[in-house]
PDB file of N, CA and C in Angstrom:
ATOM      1  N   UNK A   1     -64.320  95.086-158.903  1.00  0.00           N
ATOM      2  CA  UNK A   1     -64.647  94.677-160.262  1.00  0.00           C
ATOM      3  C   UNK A   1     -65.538  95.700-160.950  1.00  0.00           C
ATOM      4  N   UNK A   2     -66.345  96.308-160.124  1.00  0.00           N
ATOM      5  CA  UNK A   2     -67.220  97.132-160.553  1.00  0.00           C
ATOM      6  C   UNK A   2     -66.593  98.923-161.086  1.00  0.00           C
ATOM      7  N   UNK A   3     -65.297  98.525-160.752  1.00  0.00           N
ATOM      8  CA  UNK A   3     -64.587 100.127-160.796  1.00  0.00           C
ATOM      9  C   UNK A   3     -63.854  99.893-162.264  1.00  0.00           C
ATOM     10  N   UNK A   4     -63.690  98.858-162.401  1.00  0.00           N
ATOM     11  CA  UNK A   4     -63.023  98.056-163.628  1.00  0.00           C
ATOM     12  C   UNK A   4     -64.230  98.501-164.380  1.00  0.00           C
ATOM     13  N   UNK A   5     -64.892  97.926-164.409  1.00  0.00           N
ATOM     14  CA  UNK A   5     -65.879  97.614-165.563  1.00  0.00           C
ATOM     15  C   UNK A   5     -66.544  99.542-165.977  1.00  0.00           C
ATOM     16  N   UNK A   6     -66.200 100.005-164.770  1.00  0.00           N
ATOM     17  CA  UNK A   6     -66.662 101.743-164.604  1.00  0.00           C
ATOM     18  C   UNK A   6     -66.059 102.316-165.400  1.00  0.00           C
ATOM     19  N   UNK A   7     -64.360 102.079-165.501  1.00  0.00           N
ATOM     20  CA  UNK A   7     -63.583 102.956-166.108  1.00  0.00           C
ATOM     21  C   UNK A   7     -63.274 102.079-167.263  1.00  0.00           C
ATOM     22  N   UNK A   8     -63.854 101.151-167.846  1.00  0.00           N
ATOM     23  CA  UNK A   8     -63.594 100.654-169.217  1.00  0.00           C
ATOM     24  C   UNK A   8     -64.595 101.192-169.620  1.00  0.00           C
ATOM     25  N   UNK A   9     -66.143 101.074-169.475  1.00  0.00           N
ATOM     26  CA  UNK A   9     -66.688 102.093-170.280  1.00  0.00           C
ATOM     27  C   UNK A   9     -66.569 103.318-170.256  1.00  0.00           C
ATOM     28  N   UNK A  10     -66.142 103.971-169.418  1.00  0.00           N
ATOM     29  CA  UNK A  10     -66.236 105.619-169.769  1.00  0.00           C
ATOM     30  C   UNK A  10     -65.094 105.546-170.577  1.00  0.00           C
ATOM     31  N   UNK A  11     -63.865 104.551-171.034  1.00  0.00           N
ATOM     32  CA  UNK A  11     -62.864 104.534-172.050  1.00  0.00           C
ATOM     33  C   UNK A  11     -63.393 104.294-173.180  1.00  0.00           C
ATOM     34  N   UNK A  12     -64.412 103.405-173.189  1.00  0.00           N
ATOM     35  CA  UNK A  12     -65.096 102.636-174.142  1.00  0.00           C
ATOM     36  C   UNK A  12     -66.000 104.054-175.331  1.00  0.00           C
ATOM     37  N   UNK A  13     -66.600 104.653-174.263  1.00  0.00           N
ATOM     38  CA  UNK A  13     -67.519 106.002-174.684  1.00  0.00           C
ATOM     39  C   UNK A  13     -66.843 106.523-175.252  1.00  0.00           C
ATOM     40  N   UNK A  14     -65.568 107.700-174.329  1.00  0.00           N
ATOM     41  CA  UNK A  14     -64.426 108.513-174.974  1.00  0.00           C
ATOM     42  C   UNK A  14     -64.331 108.125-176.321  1.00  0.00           C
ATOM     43  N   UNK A  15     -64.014 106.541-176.694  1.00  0.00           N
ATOM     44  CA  UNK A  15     -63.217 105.972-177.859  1.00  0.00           C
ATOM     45  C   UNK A  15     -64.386 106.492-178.828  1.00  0.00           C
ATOM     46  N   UNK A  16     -65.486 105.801-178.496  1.00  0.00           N
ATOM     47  CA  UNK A  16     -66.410 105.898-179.550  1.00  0.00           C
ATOM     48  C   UNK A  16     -66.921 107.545-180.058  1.00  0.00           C
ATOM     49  N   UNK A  17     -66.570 108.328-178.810  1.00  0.00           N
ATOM     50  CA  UNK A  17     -67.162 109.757-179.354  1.00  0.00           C
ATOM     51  C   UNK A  17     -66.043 110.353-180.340  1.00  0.00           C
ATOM     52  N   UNK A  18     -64.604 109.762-180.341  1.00  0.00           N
ATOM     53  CA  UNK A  18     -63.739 110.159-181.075  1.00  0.00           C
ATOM     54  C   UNK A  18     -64.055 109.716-182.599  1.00  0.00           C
ATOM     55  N   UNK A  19     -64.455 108.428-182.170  1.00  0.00           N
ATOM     56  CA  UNK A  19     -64.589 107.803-183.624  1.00  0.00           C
ATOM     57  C   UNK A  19     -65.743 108.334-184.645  1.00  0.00           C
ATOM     58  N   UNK A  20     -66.861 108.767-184.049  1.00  0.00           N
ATOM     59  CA  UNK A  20     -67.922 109.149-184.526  1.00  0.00           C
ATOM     60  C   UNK A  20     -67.643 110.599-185.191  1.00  0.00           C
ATOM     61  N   UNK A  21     -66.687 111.317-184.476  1.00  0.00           N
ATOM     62  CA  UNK A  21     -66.220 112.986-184.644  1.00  0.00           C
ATOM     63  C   UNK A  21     -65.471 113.096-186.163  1.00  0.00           C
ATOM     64  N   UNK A  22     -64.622 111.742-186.140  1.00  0.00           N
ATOM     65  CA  UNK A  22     -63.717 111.784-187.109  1.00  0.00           C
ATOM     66  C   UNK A  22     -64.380 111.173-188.570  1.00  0.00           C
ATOM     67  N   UNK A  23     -66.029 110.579-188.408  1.00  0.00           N
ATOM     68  CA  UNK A  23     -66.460 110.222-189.204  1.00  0.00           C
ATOM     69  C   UNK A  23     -66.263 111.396-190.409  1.00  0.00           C
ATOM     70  N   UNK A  24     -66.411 110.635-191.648  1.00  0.00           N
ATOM     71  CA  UNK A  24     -66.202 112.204-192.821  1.00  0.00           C
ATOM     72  C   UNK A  24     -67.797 112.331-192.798  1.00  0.00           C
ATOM     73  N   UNK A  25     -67.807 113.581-193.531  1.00  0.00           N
ATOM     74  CA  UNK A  25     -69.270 113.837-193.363  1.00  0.00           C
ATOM     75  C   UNK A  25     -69.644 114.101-194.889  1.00  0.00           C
ATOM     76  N   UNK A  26     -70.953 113.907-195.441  1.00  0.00           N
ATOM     77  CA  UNK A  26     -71.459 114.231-196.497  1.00  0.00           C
ATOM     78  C   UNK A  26     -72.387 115.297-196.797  1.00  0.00           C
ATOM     79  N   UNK A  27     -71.991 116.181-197.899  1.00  0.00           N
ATOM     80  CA  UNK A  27     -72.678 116.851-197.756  1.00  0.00           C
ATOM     81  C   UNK A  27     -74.038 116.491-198.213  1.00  0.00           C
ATOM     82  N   UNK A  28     -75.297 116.984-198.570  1.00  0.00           N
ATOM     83  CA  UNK A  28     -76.652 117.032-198.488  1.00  0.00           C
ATOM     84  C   UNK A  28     -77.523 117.982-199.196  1.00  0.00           C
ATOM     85  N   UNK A  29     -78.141 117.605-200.689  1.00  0.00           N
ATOM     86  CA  UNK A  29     -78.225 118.588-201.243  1.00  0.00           C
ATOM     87  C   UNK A  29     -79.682 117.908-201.558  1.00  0.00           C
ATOM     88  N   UNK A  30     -80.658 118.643-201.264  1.00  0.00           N
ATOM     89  CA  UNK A  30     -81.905 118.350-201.866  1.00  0.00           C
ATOM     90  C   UNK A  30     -82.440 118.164-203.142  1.00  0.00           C
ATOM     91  N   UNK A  31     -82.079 118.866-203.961  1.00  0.00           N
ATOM     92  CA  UNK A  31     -82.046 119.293-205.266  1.00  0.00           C
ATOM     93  C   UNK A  31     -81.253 117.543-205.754  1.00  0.00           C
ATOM     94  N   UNK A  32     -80.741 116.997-205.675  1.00  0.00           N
ATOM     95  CA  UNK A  32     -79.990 115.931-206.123  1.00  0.00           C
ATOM     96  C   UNK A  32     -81.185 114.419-206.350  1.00  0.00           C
ATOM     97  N   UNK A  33     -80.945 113.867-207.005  1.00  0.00           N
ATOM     98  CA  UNK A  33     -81.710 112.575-206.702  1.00  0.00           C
ATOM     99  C   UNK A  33     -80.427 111.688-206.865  1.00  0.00           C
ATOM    100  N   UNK A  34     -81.150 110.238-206.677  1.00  0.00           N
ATOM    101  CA  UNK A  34     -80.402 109.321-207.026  1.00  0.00           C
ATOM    102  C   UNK A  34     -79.425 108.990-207.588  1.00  0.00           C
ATOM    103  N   UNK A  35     -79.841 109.184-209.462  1.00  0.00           N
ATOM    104  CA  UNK A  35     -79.134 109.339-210.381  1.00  0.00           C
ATOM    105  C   UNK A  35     -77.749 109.807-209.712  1.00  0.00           C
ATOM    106  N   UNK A  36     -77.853 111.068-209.644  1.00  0.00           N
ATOM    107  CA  UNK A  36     -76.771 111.930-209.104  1.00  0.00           C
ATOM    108  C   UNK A  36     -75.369 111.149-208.717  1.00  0.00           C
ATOM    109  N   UNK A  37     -75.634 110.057-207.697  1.00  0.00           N
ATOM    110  CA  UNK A  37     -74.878 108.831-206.987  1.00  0.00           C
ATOM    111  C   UNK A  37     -74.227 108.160-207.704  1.00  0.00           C
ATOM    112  N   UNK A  38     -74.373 107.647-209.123  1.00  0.00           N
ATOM    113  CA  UNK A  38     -74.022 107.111-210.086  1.00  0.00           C
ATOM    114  C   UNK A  38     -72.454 107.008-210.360  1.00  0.00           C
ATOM    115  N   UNK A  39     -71.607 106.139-210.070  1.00  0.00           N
ATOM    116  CA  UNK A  39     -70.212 106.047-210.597  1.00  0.00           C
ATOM    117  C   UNK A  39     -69.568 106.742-208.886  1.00  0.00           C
ATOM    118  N   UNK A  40     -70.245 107.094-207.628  1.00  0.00           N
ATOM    119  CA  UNK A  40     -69.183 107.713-206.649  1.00  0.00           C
ATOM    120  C   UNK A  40     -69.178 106.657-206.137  1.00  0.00           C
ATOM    121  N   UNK A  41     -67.951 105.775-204.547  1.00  0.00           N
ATOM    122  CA  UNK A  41     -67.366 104.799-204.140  1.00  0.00           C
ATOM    123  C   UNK A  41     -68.863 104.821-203.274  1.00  0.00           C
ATOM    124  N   UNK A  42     -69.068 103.178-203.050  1.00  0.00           N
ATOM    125  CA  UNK A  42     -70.343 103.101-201.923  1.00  0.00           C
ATOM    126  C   UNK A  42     -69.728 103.861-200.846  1.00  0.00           C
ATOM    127  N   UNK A  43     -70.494 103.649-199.527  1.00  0.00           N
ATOM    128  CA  UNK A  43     -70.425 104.109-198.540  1.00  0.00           C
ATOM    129  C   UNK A  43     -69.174 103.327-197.860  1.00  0.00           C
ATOM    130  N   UNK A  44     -69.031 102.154-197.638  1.00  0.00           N
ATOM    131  CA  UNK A  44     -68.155 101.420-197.009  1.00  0.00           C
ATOM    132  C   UNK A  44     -66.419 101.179-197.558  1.00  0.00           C
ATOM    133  N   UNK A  45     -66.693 101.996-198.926  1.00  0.00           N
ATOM    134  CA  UNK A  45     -65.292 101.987-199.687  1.00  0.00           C
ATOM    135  C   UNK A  45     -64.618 102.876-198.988  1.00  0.00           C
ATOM    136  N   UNK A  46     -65.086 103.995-198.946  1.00  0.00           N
ATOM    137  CA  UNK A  46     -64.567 104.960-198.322  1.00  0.00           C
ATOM    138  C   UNK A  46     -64.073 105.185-196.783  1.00  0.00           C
ATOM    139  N   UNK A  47     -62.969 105.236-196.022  1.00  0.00           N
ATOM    140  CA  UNK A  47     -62.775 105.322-195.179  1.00  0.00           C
ATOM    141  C   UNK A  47     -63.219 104.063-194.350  1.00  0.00           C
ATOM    142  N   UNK A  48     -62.916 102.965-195.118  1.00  0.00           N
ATOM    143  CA  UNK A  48     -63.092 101.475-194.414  1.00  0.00           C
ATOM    144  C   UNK A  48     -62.899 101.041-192.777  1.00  0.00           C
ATOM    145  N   UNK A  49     -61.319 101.514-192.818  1.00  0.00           N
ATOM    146  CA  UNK A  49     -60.826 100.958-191.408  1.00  0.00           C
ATOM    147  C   UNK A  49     -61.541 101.861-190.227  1.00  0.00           C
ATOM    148  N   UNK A  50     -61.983 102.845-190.664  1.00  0.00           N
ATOM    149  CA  UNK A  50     -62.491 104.295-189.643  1.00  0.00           C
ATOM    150  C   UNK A  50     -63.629 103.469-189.517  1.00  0.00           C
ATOM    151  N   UNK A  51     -64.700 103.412-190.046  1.00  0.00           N
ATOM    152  CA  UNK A  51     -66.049 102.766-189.920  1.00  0.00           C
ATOM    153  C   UNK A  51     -65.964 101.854-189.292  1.00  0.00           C
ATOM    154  N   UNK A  52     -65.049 100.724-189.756  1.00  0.00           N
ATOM    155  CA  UNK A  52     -65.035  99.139-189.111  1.00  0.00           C
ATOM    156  C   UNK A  52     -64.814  99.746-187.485  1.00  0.00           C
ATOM    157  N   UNK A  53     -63.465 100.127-187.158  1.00  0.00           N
ATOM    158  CA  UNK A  53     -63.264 100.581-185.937  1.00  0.00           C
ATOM    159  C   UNK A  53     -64.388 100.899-184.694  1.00  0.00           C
ATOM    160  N   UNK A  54     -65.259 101.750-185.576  1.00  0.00           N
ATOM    161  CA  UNK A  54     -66.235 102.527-184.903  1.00  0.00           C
ATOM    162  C   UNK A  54     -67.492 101.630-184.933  1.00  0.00           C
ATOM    163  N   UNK A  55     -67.589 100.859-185.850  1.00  0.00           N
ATOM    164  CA  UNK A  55     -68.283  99.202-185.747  1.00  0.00           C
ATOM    165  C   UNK A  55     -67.946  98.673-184.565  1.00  0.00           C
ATOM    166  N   UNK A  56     -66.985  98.621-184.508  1.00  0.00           N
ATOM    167  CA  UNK A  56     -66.159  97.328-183.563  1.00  0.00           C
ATOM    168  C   UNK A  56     -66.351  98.198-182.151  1.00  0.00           C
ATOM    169  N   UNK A  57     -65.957  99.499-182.000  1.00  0.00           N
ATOM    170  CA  UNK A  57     -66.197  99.788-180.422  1.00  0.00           C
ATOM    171  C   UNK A  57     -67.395  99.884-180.246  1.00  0.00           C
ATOM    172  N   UNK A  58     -68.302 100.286-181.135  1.00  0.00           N
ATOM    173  CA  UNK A  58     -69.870 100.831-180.656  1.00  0.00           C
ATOM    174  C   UNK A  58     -70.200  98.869-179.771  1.00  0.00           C
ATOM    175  N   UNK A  59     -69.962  97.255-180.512  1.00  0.00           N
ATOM    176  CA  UNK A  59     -70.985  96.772-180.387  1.00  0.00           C
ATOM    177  C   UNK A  59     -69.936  96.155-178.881  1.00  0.00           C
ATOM    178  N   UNK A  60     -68.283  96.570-178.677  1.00  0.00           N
ATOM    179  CA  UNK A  60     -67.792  96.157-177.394  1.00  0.00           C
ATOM    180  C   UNK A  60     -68.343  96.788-176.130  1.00  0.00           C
ATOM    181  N   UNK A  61     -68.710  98.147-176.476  1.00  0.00           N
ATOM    182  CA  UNK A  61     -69.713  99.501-175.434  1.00  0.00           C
ATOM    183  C   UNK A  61     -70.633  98.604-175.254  1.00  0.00           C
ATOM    184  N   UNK A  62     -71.458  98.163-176.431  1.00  0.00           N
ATOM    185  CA  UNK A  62     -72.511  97.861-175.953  1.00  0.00           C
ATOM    186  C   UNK A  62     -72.830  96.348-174.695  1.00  0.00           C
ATOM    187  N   UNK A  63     -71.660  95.446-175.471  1.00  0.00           N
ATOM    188  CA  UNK A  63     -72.319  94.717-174.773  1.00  0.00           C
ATOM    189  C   UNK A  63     -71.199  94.428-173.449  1.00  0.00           C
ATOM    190  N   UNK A  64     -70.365  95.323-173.259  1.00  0.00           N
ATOM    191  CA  UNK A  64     -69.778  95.912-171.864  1.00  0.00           C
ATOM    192  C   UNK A  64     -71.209  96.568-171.130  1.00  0.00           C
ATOM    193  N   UNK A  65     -71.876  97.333-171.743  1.00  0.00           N
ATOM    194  CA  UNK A  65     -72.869  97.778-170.694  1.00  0.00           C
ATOM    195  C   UNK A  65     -73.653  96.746-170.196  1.00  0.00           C
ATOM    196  N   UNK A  66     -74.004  95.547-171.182  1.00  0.00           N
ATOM    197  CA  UNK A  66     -75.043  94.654-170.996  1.00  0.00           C
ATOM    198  C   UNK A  66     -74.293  93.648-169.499  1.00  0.00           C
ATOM    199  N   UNK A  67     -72.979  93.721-169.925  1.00  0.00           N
ATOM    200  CA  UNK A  67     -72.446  92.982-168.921  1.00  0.00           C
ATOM    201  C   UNK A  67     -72.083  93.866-167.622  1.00  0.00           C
ATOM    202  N   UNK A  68     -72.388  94.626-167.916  1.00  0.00           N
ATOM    203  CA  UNK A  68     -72.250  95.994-166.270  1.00  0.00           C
ATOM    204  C   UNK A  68     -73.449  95.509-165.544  1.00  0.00           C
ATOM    205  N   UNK A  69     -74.590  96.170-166.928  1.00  0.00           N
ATOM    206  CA  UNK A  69     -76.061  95.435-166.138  1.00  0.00           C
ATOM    207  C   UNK A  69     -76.260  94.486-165.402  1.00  0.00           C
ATOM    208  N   UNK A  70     -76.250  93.523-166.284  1.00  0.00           N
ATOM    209  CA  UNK A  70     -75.984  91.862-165.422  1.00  0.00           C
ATOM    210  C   UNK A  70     -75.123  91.514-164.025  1.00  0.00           C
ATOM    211  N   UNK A  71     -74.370  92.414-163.991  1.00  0.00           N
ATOM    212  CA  UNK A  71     -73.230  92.385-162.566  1.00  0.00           C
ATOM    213  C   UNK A  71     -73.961  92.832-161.649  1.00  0.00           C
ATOM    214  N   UNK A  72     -74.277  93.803-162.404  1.00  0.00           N
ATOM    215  CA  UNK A  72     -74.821  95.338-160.973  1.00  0.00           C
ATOM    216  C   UNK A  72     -76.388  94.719-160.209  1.00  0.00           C
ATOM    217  N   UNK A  73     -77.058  93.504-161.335  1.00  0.00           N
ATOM    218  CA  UNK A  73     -78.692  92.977-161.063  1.00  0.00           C
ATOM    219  C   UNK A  73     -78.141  91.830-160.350  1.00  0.00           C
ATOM    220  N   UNK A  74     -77.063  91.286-159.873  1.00  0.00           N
ATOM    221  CA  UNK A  74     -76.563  89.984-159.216  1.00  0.00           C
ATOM    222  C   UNK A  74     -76.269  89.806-158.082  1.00  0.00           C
TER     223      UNK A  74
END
């Protein structure tokens, strides 16, 4: 059970380092304030299903590890 639970997270990780890679990235300009932001899509408009995804594996990782823990302390 414990080889199971071994090789679902290191699948679990893989997934998530893909997902994080493919995040889009923003650029970053100091010079900008707030204002600036005015009229562009929030954060979550953009590239919805990518985010949710990477939502959804980060909190299955997580609480796959919590449940590794709990096995491995039993």
């Amino acid at each position: 059970m414990e080889i199971v639970f071994a090789i679902g997270i290191a699948l679990l990780s893989l997934a998530l380092v893909v997902l994080i890679t493919l995040q889009p990235r923003q650029q970053q300009s100091l010079s900008t304030d707030a204002t600036s932001n005015l009229g562009k899509p929030s954060y979550w408009r953009s590239h919805r299903g990518l985010k949710l995804a990477t939502l959804a594996v980060s909190i299955v990782f997580l609480l796959s590890l919590f449940l590794y823990m709990l096995m491995v302390q039993a």
